[in-house]
Protein backbone atom coordinates (compact mmCIF):
# COMPACT_ATOMS: atom_id res chain seq x y z
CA UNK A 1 7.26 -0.14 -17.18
CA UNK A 2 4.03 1.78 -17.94
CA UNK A 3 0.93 -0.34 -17.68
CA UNK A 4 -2.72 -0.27 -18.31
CA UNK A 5 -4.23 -2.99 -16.46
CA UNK A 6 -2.94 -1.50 -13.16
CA UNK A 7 -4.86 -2.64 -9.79
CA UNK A 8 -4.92 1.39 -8.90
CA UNK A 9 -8.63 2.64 -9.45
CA UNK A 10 -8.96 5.35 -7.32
CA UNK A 11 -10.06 9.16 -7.90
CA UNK A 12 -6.62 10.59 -8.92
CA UNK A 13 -7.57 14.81 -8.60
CA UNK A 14 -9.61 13.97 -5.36
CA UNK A 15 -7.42 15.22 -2.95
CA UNK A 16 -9.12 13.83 0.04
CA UNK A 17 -8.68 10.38 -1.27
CA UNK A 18 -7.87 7.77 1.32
CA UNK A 19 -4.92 6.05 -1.38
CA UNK A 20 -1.52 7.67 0.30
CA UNK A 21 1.58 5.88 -1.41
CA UNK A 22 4.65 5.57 0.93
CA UNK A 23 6.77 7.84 -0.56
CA UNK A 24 11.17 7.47 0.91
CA UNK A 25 11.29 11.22 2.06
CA UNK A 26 13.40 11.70 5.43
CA UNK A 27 11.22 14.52 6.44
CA UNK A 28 9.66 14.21 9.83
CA UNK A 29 6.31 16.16 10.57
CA UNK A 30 6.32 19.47 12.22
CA UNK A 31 4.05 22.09 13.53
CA UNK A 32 2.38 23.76 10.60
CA UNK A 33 4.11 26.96 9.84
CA UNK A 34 1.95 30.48 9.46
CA UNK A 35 0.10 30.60 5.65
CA UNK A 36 2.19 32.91 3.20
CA UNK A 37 1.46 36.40 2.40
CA UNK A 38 -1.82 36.94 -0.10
CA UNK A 39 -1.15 36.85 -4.08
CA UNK A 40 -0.47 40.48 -5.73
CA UNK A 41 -3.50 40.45 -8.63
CA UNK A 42 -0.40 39.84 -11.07
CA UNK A 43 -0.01 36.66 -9.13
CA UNK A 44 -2.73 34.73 -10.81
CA UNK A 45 -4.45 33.55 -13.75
CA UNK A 46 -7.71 31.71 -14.25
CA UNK A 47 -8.29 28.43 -16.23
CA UNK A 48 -12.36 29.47 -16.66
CA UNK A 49 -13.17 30.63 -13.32
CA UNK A 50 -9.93 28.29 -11.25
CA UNK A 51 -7.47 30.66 -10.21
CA UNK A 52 -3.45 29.35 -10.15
CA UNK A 53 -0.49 31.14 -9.00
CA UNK A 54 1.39 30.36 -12.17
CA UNK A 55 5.27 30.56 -13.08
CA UNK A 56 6.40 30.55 -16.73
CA UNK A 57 9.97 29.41 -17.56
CA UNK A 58 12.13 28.62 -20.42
CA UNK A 59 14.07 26.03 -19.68
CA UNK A 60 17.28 27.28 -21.32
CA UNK A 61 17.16 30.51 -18.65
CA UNK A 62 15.48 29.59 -15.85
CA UNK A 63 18.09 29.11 -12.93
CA UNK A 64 18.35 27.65 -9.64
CA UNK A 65 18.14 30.76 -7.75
CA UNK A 66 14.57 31.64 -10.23
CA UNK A 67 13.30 28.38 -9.19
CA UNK A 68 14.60 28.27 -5.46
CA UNK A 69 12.58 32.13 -5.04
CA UNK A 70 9.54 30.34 -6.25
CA UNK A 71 9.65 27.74 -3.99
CA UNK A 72 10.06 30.05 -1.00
CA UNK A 73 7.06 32.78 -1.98
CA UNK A 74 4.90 29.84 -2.57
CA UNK A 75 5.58 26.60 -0.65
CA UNK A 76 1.82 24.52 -1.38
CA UNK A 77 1.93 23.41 2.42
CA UNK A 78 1.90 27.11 3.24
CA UNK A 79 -0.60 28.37 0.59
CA UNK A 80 -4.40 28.46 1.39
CA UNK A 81 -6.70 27.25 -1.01
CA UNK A 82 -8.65 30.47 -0.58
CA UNK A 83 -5.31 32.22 -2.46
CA UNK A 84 -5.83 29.63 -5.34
CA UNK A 85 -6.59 26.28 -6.00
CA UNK A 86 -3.22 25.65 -7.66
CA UNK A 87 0.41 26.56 -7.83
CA UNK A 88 1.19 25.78 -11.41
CA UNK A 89 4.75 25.99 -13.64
CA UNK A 90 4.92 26.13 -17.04
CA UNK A 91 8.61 25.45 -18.65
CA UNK A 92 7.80 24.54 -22.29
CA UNK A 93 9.94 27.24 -22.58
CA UNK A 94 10.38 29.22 -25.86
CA UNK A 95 12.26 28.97 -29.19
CA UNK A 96 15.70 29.35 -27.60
CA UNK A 97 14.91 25.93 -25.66
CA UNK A 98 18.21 24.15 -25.93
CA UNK A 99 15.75 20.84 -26.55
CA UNK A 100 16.47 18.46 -29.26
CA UNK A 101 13.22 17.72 -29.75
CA UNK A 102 10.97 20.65 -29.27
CA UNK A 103 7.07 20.03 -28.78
CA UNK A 104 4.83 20.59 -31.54
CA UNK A 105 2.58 23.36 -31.33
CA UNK A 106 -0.54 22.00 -28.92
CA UNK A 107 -4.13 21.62 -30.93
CA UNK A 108 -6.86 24.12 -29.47
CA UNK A 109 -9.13 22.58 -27.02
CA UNK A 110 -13.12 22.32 -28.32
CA UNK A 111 -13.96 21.80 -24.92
CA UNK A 112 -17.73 22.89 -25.48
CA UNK A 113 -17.82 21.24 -28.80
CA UNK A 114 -16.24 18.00 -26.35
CA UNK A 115 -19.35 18.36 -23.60
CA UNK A 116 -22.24 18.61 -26.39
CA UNK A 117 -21.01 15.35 -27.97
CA UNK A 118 -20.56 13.65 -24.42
CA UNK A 119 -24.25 14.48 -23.27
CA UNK A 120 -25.32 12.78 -26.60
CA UNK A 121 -22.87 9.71 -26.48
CA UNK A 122 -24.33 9.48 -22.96
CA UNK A 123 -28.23 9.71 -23.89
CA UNK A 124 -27.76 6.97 -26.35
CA UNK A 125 -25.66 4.90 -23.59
CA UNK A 126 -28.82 5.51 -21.22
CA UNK A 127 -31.75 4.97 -24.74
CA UNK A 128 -29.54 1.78 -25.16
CA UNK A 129 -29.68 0.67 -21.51
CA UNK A 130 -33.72 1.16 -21.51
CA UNK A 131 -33.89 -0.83 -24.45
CA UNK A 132 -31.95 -3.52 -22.99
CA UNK A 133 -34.32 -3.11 -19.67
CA UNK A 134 -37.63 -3.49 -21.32
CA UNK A 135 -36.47 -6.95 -23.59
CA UNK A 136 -35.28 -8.49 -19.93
CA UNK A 137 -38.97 -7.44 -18.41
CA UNK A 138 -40.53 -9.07 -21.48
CA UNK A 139 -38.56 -11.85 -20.95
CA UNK A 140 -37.02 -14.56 -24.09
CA UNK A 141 -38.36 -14.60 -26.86
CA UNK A 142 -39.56 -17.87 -28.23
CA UNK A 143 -36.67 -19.59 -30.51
CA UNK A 144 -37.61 -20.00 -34.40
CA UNK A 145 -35.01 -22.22 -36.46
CA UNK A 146 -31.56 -22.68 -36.04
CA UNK A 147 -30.84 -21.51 -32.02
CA UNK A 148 -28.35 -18.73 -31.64
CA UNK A 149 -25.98 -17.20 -29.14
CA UNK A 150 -26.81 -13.81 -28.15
CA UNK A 151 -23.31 -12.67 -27.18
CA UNK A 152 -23.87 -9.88 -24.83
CA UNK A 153 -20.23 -8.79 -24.75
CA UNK A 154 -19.55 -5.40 -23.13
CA UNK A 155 -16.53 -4.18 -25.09
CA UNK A 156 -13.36 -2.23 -22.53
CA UNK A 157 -14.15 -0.92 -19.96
CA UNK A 158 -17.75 -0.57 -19.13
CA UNK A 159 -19.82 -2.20 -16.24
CA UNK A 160 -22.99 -1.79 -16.82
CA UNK A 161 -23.58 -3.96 -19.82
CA UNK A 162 -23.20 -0.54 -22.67
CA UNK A 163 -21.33 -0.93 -25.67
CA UNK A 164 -21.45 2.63 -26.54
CA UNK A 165 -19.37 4.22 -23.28
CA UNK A 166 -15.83 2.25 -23.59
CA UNK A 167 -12.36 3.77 -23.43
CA UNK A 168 -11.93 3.86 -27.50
CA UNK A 169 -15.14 6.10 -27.75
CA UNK A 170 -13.83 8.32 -25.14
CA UNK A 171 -10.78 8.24 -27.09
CA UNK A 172 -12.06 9.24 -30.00
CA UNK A 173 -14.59 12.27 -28.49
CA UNK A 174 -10.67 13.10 -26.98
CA UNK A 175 -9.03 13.53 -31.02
CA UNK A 176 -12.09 14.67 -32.23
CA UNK A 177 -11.73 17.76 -29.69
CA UNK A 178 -8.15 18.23 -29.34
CA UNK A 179 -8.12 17.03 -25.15
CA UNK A 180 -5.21 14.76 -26.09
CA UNK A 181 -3.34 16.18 -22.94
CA UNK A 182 -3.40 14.23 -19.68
CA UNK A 183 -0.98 13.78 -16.42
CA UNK A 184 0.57 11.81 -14.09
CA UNK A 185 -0.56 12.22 -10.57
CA UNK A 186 1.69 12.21 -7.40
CA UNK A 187 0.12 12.11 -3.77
CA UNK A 188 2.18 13.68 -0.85
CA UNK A 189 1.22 14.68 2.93
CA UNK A 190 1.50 18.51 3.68
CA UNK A 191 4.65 17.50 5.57
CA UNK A 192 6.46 15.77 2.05
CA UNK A 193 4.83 18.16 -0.46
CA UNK A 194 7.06 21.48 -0.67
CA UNK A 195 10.28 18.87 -0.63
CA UNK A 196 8.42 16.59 -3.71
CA UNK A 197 7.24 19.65 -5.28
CA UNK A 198 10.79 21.19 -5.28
CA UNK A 199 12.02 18.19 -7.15
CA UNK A 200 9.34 17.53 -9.75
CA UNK A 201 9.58 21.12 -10.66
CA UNK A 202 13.23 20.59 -10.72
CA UNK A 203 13.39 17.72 -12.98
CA UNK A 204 11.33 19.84 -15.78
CA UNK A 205 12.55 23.30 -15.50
CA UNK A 206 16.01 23.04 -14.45
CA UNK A 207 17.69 20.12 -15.35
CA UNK A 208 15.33 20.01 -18.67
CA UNK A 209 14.89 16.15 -17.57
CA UNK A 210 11.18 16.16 -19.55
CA UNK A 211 12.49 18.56 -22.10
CA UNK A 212 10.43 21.50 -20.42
CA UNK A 213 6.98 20.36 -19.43
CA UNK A 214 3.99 21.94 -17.25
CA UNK A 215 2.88 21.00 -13.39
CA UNK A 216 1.14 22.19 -10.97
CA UNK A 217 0.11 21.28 -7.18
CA UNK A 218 -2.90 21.64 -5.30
CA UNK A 219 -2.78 24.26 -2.50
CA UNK A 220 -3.98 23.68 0.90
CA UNK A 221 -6.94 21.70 0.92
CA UNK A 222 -10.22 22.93 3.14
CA UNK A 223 -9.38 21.86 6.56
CA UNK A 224 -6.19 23.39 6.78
CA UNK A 225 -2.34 22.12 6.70
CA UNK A 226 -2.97 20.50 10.39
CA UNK A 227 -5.91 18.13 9.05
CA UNK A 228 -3.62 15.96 7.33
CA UNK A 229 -5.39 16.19 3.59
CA UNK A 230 -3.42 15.18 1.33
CA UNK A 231 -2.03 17.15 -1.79
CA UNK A 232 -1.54 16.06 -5.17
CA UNK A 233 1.28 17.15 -7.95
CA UNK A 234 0.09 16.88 -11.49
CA UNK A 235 2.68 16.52 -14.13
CA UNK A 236 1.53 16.71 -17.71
CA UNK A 237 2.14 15.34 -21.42
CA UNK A 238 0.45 16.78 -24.32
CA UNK A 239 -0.39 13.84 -26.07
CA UNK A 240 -1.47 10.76 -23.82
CA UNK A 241 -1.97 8.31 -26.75
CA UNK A 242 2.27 8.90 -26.96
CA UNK A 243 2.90 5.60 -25.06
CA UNK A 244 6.65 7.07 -25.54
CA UNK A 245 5.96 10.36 -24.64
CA UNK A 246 4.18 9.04 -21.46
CA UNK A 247 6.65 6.47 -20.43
CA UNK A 248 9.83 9.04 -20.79
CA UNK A 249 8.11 11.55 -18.67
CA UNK A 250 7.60 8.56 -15.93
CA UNK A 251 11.26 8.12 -15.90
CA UNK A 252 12.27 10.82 -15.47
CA UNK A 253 10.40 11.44 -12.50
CA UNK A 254 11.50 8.35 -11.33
CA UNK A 255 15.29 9.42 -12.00
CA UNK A 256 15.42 13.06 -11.16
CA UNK A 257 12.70 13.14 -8.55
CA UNK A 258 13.05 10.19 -6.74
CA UNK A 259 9.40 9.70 -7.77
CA UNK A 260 10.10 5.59 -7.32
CA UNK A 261 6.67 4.61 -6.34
CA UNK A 262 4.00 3.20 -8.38
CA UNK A 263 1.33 6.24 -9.64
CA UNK A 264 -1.31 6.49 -12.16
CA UNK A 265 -2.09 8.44 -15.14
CA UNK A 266 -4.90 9.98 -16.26
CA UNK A 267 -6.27 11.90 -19.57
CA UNK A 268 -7.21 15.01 -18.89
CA UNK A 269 -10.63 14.16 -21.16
CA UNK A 270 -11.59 11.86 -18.74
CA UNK A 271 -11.15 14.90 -16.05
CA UNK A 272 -13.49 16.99 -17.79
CA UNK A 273 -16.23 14.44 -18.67
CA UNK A 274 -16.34 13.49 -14.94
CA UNK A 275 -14.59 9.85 -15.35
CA UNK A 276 -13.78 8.93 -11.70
CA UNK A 277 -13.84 5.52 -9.24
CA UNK A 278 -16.96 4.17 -9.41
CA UNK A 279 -18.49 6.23 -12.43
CA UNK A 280 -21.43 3.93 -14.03
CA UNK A 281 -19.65 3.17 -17.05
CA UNK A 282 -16.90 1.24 -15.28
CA UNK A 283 -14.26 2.90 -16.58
CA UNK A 284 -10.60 3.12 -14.45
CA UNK A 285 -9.60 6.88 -13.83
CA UNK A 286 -6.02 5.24 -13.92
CA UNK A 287 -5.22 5.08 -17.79
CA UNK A 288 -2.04 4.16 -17.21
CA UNK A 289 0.24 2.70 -13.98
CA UNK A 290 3.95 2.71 -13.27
């Protein structure tokens, strides 16, 4: 069952994050192997200035021996960081996808249209905040007529006492600017991640389990494969508000990838407007747990 009142509030894309789940994988740790041979230019492409090593299938092609190539050229425990920050795969495939249900075509992003709007949610937040600041140094002010209560409820979300930063306003700045997108969020140990990243990969492209999808996995973090950092797979929906779309793509994680521990989910509009544990509007990274 997907849930949003999960007790998981951590920083889901912080890769050094201390939360490790305890993932059933029979693979004990070993000496790091030697990083893989550098990207040819025609390896990569760049989401703004983020390179990825990216893979595009169509999941009515792609085969096992396509997918089992990729895996060996480009193993994330084996990758530095310095190659590219990700090692992404893209299977929404094309019109000869053998889906049922093909995706609708995704809305273009106003991600700069999406910042400008945040700044100004967030200077009224902080306008509203000094407001509330100066009446508490001014102290009550005397009662004339009938008392009243002065119901200071915060609305979702928020810890600070502002009723303007709350998950439905992020919400809407999210279908206002077409950053409906967002992804479940799987941590592994260098010594688990090629195996888990095999089988998520696996589950989208191959078998067409999520009807063709995208992922992508972080590479090695800085320290190096020996220092134990954790990676993280991201697995994405287009639509986050799709509580069917979200909960189908959760199952079959859990059914084709063995993914049978509890993760979280998070929009990808809270990524961009910086919505992580412990931000000051009190709002959980986590969207969604299961």
């Amino acid at each position: 069952m997907v849930t949003n009142d999960g007790d998981y509030d951590y920083d889901m894309e912080d890769v050094s994050s201390s939360f490790s789940p305890k993932p059933n994988l029979s693979l004990n740790p070993t000496q790091p192997l030697p990083p893989v041979a550098p990207p040819l230019p025609s390896d990569l492409v760049y989401d703004g200035a983020t390179p990825l090593i990216l893979a595009v299938w169509d999941p009515a092609t792609t085969t096992p021996a396509d997918t089992a190539a990729f895996f060996a050229r480009w193993p994330p425990s084996r990758t530095p960081g310095a190659y590219a920050s990700w090692i992404a795969v893209d299977c929404r495939g094309s019109s000869s996808s053998s889906s049922s249900s093909p995706r609708p075509p995704r809305r273009e992003q106003d991600v700069e249209g999406l910042l400008r709007d945040w700044e100004a949610l967030k200077a009224h937040a902080h306008a509203q905040q000094e407001q509330e600041k100066e009446k508490a140094r001014q102290g009550p002010k005397p009662r004339q007529g009938t008392e009243r209560g002065t119901g200071t409820g915060t609305g979702t979300g928020t810890g600070t006492g502002s009723e303007v930063i709350t998950v439905a306003a992020l919400d809407a700045l999210a279908q206002a600017h077409g950053i409906l997108s967002g992804k479940w969020l799987i941590y592994a140990p260098p010594s688990q991640i090629d195996d888990l990243w095999a089988r998520v990969v696996r589950c989208g492209a191959v078998d067409d389990a999520m009807r063709g999808g995208r992922a992508k996995v972080s590479t090695i973090p800085a320290g190096g494969a020996g220092a134990g950092e954790a990676h993280v797979v991201c697995v994405y929906v287009e639509d986050y508000g799709d509580a069917g779309e979200v909960g189908r793509v959760r199952e079959a994680l859990r059914r084709e990838a063995g993914v049978r521990w509890r993760i979280g989910f998070k929009p990808d509009v809270y990524t961009r407007l910086g919505i992580y544990k412990g931000n000051e509007w009190g709002i959980r990274p986590s969207r969604y747990v299961a």
